[in-house]
PDB file of N, CA and C in Angstrom:
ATOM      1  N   UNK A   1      -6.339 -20.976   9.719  1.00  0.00           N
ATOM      2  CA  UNK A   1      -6.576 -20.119   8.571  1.00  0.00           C
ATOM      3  C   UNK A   1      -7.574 -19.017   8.900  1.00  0.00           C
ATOM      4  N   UNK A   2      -7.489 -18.756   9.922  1.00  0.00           N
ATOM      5  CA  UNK A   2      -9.027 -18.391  10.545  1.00  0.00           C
ATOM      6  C   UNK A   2      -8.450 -16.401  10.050  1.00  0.00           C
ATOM      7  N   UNK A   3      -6.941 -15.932  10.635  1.00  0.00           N
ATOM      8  CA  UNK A   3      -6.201 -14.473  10.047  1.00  0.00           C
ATOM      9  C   UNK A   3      -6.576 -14.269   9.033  1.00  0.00           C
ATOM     10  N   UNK A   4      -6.461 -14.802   7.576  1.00  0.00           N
ATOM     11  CA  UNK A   4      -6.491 -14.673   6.583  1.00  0.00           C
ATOM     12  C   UNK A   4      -7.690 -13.902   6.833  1.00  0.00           C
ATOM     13  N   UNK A   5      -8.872 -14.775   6.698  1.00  0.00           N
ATOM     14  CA  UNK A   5      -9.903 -14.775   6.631  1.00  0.00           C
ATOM     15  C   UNK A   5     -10.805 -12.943   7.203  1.00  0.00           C
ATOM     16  N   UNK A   6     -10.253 -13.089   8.128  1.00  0.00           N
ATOM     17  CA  UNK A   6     -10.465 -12.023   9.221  1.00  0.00           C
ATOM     18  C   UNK A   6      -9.688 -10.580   8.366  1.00  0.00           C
ATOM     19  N   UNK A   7      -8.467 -10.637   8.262  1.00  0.00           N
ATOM     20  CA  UNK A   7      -7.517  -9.590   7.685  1.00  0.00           C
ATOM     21  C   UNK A   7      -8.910  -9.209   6.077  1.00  0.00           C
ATOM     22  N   UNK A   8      -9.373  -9.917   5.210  1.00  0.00           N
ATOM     23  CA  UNK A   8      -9.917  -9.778   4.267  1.00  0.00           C
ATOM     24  C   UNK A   8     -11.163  -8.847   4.664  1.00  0.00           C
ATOM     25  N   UNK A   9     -11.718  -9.857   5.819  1.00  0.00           N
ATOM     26  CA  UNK A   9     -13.133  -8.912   6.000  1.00  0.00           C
ATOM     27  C   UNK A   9     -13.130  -7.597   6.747  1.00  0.00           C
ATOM     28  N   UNK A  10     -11.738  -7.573   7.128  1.00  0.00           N
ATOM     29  CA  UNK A  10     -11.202  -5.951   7.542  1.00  0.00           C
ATOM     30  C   UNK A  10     -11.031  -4.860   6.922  1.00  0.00           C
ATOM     31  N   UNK A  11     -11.062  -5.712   5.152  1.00  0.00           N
ATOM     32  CA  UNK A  11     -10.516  -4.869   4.119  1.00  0.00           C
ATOM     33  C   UNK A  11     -11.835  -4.514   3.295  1.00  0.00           C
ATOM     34  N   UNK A  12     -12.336  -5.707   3.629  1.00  0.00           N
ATOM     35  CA  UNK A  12     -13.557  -5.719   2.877  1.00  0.00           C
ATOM     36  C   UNK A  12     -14.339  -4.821   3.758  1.00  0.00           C
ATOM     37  N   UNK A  13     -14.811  -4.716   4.947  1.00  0.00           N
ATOM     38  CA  UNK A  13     -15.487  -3.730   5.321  1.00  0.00           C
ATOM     39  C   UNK A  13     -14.893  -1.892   5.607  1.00  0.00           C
ATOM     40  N   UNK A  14     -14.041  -2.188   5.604  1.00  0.00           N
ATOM     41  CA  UNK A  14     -13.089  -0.860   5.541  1.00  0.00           C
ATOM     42  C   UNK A  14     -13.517   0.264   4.320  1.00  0.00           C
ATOM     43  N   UNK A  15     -13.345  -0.689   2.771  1.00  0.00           N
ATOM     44  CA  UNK A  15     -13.429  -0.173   1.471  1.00  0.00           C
ATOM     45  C   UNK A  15     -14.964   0.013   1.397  1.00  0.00           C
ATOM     46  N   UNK A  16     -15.822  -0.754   2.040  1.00  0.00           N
ATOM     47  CA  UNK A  16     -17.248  -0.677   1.333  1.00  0.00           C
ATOM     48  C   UNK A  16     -18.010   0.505   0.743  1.00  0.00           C
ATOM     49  N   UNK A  17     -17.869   1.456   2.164  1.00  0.00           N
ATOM     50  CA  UNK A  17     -18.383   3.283   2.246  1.00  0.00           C
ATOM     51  C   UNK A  17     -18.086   3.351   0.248  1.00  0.00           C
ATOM     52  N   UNK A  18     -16.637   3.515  -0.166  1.00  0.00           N
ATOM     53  CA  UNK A  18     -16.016   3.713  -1.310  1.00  0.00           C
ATOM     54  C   UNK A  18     -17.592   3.166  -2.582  1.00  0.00           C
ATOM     55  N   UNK A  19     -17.137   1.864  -2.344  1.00  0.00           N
ATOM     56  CA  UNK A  19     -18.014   0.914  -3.409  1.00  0.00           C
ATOM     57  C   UNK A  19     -19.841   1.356  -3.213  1.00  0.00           C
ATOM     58  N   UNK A  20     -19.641   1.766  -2.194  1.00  0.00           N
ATOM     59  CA  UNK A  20     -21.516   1.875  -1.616  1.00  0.00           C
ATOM     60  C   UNK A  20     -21.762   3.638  -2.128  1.00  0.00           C
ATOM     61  N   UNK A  21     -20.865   4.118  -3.014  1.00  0.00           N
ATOM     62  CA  UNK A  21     -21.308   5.224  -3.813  1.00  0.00           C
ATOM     63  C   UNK A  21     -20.996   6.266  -2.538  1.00  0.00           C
ATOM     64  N   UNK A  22     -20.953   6.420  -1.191  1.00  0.00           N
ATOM     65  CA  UNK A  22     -20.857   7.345  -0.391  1.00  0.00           C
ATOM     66  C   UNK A  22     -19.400   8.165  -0.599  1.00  0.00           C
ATOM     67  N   UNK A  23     -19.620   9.205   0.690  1.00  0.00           N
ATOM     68  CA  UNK A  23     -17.988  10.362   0.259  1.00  0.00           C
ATOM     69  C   UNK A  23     -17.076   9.356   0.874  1.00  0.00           C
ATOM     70  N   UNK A  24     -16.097   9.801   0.390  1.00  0.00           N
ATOM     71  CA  UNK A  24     -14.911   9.310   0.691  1.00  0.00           C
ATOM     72  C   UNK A  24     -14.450   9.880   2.105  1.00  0.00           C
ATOM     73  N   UNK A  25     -13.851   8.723   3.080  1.00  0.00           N
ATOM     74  CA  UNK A  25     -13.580   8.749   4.440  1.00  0.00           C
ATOM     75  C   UNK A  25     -12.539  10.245   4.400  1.00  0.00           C
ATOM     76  N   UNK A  26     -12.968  10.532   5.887  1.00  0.00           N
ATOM     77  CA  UNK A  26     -11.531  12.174   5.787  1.00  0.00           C
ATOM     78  C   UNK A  26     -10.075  11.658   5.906  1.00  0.00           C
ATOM     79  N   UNK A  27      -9.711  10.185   6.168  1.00  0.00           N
ATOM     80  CA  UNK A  27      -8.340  10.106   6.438  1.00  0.00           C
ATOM     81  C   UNK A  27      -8.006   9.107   5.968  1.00  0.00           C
ATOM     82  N   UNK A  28      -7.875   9.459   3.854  1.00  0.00           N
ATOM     83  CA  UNK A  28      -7.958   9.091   2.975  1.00  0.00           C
ATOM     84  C   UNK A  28      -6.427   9.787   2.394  1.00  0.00           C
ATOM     85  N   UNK A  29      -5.390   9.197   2.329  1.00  0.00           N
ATOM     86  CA  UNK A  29      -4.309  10.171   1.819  1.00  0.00           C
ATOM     87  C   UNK A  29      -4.599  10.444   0.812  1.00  0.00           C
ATOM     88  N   UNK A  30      -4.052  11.996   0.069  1.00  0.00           N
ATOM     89  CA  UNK A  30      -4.296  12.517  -0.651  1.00  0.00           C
ATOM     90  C   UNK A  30      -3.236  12.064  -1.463  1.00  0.00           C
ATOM     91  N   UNK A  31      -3.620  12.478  -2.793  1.00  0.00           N
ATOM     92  CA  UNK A  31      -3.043  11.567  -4.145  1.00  0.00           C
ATOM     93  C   UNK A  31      -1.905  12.366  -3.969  1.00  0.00           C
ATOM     94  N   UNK A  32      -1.444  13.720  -3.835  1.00  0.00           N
ATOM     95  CA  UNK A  32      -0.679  14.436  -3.770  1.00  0.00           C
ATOM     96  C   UNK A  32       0.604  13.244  -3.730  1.00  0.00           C
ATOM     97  N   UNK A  33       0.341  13.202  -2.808  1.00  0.00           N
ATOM     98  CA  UNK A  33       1.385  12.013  -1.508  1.00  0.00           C
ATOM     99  C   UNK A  33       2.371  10.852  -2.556  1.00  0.00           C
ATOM    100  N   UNK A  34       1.602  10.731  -3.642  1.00  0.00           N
ATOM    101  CA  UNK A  34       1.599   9.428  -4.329  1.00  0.00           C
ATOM    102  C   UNK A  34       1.993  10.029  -6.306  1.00  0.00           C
ATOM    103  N   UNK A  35       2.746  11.325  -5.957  1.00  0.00           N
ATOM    104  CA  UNK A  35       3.643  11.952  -6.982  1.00  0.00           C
ATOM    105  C   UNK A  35       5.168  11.776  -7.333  1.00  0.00           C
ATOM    106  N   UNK A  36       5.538  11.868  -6.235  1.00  0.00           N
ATOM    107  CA  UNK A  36       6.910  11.226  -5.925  1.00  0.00           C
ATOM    108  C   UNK A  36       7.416  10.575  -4.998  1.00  0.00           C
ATOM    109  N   UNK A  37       8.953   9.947  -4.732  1.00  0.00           N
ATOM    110  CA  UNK A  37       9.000   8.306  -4.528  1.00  0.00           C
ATOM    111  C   UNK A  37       9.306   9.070  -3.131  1.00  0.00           C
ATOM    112  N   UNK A  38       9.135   7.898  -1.843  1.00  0.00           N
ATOM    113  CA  UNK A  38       8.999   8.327  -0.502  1.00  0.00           C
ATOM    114  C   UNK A  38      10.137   7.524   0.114  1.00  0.00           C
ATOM    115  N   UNK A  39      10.109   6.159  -0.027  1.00  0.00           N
ATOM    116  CA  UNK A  39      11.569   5.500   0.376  1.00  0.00           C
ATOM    117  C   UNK A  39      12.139   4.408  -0.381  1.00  0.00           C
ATOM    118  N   UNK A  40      13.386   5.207  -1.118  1.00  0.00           N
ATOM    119  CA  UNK A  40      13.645   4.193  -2.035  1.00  0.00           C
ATOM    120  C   UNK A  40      14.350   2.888  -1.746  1.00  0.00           C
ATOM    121  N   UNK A  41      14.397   1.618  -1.778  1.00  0.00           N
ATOM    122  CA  UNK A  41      14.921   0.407  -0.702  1.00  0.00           C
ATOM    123  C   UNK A  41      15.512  -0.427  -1.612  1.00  0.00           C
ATOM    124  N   UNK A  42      16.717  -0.643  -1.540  1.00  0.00           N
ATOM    125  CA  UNK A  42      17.323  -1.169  -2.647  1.00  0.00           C
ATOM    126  C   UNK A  42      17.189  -3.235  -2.200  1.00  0.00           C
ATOM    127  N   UNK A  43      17.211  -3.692  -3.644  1.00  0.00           N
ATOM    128  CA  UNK A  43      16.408  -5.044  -3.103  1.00  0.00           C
ATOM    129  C   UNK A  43      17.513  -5.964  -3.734  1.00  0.00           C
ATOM    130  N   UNK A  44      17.852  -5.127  -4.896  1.00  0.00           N
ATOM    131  CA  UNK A  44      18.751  -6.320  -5.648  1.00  0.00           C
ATOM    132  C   UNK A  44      20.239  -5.151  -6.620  1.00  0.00           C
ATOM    133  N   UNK A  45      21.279  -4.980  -5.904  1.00  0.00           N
ATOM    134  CA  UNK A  45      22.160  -4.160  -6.148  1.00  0.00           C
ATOM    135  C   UNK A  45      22.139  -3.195  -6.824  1.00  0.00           C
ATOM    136  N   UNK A  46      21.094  -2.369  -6.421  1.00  0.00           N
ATOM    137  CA  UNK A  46      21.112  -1.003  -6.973  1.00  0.00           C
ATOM    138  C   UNK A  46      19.782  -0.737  -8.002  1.00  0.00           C
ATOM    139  N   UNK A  47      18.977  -1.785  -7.540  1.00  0.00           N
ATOM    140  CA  UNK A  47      17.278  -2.027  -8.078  1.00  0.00           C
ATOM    141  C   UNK A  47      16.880  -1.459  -6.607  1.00  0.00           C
ATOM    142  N   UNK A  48      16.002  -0.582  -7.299  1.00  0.00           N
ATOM    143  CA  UNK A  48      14.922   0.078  -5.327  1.00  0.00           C
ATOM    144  C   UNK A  48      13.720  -0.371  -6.184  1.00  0.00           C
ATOM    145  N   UNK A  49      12.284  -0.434  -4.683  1.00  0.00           N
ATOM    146  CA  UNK A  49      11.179  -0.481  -5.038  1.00  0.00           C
ATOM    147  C   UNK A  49      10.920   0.777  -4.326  1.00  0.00           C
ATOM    148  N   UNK A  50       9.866   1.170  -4.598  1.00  0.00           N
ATOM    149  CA  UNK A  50       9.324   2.472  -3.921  1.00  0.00           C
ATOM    150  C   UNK A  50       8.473   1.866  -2.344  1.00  0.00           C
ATOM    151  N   UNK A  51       8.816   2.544  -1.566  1.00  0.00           N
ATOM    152  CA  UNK A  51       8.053   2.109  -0.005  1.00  0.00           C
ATOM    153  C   UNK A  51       7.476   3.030   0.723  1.00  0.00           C
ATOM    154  N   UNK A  52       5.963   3.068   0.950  1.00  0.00           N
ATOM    155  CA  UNK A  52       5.207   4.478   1.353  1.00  0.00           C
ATOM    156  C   UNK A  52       4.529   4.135   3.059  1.00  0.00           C
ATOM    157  N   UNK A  53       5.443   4.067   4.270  1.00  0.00           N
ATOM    158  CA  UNK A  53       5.071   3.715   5.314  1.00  0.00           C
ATOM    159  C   UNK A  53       4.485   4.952   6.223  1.00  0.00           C
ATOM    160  N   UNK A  54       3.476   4.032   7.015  1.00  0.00           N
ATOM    161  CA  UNK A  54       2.830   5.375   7.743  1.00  0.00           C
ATOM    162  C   UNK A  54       2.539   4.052   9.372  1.00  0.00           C
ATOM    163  N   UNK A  55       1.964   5.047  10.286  1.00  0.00           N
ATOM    164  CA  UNK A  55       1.588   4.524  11.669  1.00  0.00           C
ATOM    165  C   UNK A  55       3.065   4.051  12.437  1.00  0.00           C
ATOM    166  N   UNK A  56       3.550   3.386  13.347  1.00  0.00           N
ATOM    167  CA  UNK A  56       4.317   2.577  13.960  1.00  0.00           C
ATOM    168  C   UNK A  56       3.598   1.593  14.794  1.00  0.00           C
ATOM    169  N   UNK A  57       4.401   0.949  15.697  1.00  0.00           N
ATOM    170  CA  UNK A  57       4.319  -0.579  16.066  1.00  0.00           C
ATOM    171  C   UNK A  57       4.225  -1.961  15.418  1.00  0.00           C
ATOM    172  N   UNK A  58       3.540  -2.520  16.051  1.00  0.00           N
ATOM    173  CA  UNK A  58       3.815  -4.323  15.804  1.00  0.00           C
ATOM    174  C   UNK A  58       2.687  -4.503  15.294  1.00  0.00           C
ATOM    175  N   UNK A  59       2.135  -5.850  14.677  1.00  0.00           N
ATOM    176  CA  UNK A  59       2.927  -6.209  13.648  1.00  0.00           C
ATOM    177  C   UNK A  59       3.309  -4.496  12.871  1.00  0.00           C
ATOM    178  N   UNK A  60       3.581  -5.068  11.445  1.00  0.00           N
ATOM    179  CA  UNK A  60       3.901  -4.082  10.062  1.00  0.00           C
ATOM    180  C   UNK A  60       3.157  -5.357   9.316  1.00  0.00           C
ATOM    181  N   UNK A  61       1.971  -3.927   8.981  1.00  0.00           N
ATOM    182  CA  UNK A  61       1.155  -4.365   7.473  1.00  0.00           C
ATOM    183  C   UNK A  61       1.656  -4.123   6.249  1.00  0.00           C
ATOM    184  N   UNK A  62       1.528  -5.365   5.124  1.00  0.00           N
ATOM    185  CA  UNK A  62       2.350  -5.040   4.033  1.00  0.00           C
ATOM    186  C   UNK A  62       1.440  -4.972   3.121  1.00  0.00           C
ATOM    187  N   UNK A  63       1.420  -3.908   2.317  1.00  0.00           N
ATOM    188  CA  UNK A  63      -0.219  -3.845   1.296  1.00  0.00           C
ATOM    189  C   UNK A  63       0.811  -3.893  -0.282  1.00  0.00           C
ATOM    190  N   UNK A  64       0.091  -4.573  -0.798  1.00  0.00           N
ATOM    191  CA  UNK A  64       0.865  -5.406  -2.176  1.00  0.00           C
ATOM    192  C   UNK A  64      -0.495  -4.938  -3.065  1.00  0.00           C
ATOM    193  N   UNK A  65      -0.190  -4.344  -4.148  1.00  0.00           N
ATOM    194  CA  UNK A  65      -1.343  -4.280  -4.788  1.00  0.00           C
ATOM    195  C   UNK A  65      -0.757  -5.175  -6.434  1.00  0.00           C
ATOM    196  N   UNK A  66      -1.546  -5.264  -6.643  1.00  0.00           N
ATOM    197  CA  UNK A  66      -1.871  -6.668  -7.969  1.00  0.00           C
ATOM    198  C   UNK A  66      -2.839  -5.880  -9.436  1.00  0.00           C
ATOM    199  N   UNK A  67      -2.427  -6.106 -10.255  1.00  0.00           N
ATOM    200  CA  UNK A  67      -2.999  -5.952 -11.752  1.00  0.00           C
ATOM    201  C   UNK A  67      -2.924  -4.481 -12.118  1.00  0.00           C
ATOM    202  N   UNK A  68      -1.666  -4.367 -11.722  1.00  0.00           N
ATOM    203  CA  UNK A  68      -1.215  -3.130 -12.293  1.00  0.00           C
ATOM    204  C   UNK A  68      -1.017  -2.025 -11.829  1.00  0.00           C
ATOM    205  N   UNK A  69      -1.810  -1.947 -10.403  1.00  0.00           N
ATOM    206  CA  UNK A  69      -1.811  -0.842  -9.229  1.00  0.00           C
ATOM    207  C   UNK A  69      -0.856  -0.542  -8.853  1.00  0.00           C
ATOM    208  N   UNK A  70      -0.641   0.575  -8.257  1.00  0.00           N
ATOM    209  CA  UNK A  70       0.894   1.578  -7.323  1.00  0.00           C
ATOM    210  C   UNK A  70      -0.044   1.464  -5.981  1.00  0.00           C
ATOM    211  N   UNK A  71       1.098   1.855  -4.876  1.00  0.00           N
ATOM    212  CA  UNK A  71       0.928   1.716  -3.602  1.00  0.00           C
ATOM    213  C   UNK A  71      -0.642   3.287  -3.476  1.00  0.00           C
ATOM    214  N   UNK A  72      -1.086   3.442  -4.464  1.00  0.00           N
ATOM    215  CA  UNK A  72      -2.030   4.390  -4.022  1.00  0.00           C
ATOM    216  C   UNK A  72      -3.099   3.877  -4.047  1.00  0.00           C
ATOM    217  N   UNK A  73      -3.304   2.469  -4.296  1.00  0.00           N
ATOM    218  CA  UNK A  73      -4.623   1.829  -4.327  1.00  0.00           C
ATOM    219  C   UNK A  73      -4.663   1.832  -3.022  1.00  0.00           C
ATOM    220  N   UNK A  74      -4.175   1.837  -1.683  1.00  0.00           N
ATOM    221  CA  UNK A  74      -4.821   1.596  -0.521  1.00  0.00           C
ATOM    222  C   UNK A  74      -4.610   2.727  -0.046  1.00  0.00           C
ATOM    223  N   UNK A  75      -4.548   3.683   0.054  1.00  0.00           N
ATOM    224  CA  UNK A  75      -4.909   5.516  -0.221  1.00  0.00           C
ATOM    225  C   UNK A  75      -6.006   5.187   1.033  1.00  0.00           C
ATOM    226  N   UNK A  76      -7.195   4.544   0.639  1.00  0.00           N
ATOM    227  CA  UNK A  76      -8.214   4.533   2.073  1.00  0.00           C
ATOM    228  C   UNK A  76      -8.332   3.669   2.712  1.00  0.00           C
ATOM    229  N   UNK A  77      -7.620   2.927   2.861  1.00  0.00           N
ATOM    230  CA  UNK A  77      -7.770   1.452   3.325  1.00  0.00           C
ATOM    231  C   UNK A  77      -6.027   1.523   4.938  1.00  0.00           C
ATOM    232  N   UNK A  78      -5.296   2.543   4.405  1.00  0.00           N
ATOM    233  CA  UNK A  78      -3.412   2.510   5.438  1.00  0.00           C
ATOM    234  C   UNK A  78      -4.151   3.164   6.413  1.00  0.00           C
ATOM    235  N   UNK A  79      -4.498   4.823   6.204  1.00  0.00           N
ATOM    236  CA  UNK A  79      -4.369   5.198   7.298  1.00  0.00           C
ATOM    237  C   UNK A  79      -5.511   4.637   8.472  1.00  0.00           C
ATOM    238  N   UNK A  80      -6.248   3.807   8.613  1.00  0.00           N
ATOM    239  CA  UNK A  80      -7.417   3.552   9.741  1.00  0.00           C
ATOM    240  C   UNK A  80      -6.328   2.429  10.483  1.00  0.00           C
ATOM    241  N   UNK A  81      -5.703   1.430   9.124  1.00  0.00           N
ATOM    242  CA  UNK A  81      -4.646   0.302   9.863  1.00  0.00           C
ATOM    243  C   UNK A  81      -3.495   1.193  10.643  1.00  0.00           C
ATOM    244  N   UNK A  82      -3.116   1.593  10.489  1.00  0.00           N
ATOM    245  CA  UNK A  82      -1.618   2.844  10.625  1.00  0.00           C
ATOM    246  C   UNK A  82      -2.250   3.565  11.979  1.00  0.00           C
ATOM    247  N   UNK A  83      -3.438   3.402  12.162  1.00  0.00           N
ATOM    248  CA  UNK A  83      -3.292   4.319  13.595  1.00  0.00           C
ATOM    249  C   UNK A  83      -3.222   3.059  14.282  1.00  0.00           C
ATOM    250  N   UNK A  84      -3.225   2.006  14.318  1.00  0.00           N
ATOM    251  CA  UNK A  84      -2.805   1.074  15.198  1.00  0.00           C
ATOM    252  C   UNK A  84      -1.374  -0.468  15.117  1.00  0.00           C
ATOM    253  N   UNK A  85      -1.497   0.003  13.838  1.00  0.00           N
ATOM    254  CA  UNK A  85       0.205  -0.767  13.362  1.00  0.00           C
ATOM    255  C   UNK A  85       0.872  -0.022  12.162  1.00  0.00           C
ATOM    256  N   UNK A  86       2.032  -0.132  12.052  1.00  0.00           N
ATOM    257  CA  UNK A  86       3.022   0.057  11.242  1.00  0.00           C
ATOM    258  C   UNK A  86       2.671  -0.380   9.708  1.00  0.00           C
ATOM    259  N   UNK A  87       2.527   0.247   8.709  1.00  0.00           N
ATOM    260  CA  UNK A  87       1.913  -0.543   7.608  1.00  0.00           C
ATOM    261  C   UNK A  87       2.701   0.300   6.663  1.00  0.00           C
ATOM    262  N   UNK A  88       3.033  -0.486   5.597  1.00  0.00           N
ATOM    263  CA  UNK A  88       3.993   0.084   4.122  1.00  0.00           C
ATOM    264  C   UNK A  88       3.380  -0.735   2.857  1.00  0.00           C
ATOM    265  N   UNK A  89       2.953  -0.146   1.753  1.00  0.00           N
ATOM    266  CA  UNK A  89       2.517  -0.406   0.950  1.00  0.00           C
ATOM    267  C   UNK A  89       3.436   0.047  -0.031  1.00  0.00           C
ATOM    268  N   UNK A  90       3.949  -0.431  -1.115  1.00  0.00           N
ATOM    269  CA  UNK A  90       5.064  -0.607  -2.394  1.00  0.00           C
ATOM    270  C   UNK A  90       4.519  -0.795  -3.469  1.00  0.00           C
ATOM    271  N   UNK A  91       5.433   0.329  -4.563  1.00  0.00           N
ATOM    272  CA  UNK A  91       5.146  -0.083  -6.210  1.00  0.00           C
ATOM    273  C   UNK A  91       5.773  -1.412  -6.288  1.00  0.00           C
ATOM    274  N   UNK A  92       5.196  -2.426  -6.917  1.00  0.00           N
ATOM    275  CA  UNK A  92       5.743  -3.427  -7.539  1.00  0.00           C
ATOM    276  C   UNK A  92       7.192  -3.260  -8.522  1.00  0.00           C
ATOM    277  N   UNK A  93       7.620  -3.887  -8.764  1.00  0.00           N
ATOM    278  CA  UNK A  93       9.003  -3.433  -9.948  1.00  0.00           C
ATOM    279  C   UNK A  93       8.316  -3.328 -11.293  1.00  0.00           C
ATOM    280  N   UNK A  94       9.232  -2.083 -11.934  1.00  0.00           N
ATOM    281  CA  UNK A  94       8.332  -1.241 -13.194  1.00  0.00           C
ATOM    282  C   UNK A  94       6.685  -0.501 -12.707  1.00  0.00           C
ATOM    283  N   UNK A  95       6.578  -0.198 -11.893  1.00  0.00           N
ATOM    284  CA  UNK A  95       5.193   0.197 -11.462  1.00  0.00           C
ATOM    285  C   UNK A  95       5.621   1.499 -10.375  1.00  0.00           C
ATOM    286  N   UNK A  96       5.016   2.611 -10.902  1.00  0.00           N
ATOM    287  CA  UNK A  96       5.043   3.783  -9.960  1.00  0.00           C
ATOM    288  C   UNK A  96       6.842   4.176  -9.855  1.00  0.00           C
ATOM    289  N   UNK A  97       6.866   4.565  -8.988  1.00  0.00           N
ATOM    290  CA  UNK A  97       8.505   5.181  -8.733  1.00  0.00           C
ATOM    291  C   UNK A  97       9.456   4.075  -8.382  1.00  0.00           C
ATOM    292  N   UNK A  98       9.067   2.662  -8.461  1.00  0.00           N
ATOM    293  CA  UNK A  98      10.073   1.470  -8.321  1.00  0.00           C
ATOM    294  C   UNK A  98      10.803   1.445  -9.611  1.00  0.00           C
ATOM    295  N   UNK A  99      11.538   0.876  -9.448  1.00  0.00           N
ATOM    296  CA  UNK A  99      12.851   0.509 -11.014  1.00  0.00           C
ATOM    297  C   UNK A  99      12.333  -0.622 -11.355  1.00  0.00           C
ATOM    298  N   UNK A 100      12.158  -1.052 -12.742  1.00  0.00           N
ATOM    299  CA  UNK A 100      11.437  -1.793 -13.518  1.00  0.00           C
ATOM    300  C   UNK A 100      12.737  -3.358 -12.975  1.00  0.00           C
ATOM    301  N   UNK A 101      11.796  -4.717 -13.524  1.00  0.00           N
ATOM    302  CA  UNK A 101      12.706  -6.060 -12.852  1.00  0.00           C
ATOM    303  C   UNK A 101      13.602  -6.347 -13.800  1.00  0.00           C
ATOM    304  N   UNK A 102      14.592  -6.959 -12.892  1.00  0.00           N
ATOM    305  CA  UNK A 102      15.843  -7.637 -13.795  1.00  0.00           C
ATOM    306  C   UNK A 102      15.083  -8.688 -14.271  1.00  0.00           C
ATOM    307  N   UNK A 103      15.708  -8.730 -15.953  1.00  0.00           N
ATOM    308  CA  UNK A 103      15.222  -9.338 -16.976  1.00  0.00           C
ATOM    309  C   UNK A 103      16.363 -10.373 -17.185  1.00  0.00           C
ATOM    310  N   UNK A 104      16.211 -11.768 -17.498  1.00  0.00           N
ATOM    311  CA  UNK A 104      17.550 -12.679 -17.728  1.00  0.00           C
ATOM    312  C   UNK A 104      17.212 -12.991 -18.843  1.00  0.00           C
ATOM    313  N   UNK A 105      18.218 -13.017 -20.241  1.00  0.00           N
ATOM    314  CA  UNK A 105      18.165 -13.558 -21.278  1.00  0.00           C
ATOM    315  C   UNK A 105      18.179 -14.921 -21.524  1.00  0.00           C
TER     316      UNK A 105
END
């Protein structure tokens, strides 16, 4: 369990500058970026989520954001990972430029 652990305090020290009141890092994508949908990926017959990938190679980081966020919450957090792996961060379904979830009655 030791990744987990490690991947967190990567994130956690990455974001701090942000939280510690200082400027914001220079290779911080701009919100611009995060207006319209970048790759739409169809998941469930003709349902897409929105997919905003940057960097290449091995692994591919997958940034999932939670409580309501679009893939622009990690805006400063992709590009430092992305110069050394492949990383894609996604609207959730109904969130940002993804198509809202199939609902079953």
């Amino acid at each position: 369990m030791k990744s987990p652990r490690l991947l967190l305090l990567a994130l956690a020290w990455s974001t701090a500058p942000i939280y510690a009141g200082s400027h914001a890092p220079a290779n911080v994508v701009d919100l611009g970026e995060y207006t319209h949908a970048h790759q739409l990926v169809d998941v469930d017959h003709g349902r897409r989520l929105n997919v905003f990938c940057m960097g290449s190679g091995s692994p591919t980081v997958i940034f999932e954001a939670g409580g309501g966020d679009d893939s622009s919450a990690f805006r400063s957090v992709e590009p430092g990972i992305a110069a050394t792996a492949r990383t894609c961060a996604y609207d959730r379904a109904g969130v940002g430029f993804s198509d809202a979830a199939a609902r079953s009655s």
